[in-house]
C-alpha atoms as a PDB file:
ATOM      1  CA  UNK A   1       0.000   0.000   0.000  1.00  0.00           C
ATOM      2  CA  UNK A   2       1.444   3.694  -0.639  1.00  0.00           C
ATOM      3  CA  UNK A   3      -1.307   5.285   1.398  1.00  0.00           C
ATOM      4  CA  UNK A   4       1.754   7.061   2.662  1.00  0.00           C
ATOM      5  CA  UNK A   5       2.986   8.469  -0.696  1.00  0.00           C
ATOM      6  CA  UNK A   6      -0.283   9.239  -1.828  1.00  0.00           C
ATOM      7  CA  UNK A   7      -1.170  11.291   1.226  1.00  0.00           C
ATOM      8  CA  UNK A   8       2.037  13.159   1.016  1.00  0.00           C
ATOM      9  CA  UNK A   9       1.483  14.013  -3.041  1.00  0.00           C
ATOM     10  CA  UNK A  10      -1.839  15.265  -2.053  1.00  0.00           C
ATOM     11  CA  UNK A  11      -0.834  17.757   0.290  1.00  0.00           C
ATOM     12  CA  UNK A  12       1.977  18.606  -2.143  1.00  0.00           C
ATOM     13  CA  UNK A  13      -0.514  19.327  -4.827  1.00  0.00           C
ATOM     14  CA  UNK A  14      -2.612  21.197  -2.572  1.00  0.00           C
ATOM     15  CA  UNK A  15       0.748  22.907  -1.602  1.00  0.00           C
ATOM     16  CA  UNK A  16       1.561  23.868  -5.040  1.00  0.00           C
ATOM     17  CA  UNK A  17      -2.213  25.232  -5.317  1.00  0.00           C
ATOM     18  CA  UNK A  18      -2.043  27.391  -2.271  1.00  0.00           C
ATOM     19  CA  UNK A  19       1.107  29.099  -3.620  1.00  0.00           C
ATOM     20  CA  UNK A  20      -0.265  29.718  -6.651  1.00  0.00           C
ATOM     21  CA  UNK A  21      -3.561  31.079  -5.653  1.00  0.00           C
ATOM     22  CA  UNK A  22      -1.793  33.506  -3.095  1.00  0.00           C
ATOM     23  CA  UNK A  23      -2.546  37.071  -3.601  1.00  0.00           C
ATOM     24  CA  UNK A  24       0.504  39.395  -4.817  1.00  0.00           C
ATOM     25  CA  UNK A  25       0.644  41.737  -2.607  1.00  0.00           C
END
């Protein structure tokens, strides 16, 4: 099982989305 792995590239993605979406202030 790579529960593991796939937990940690889901909060890398969401990560990666969260940076993006930041506002440039």
């Amino acid at each position: 099982m790579v529960d593991r792995e796939l937990e940690i590239i889901i909060l890398h993605y969401i990560y990666v989305r969260t940076e993006n979406y930041r506002p440039n202030n």
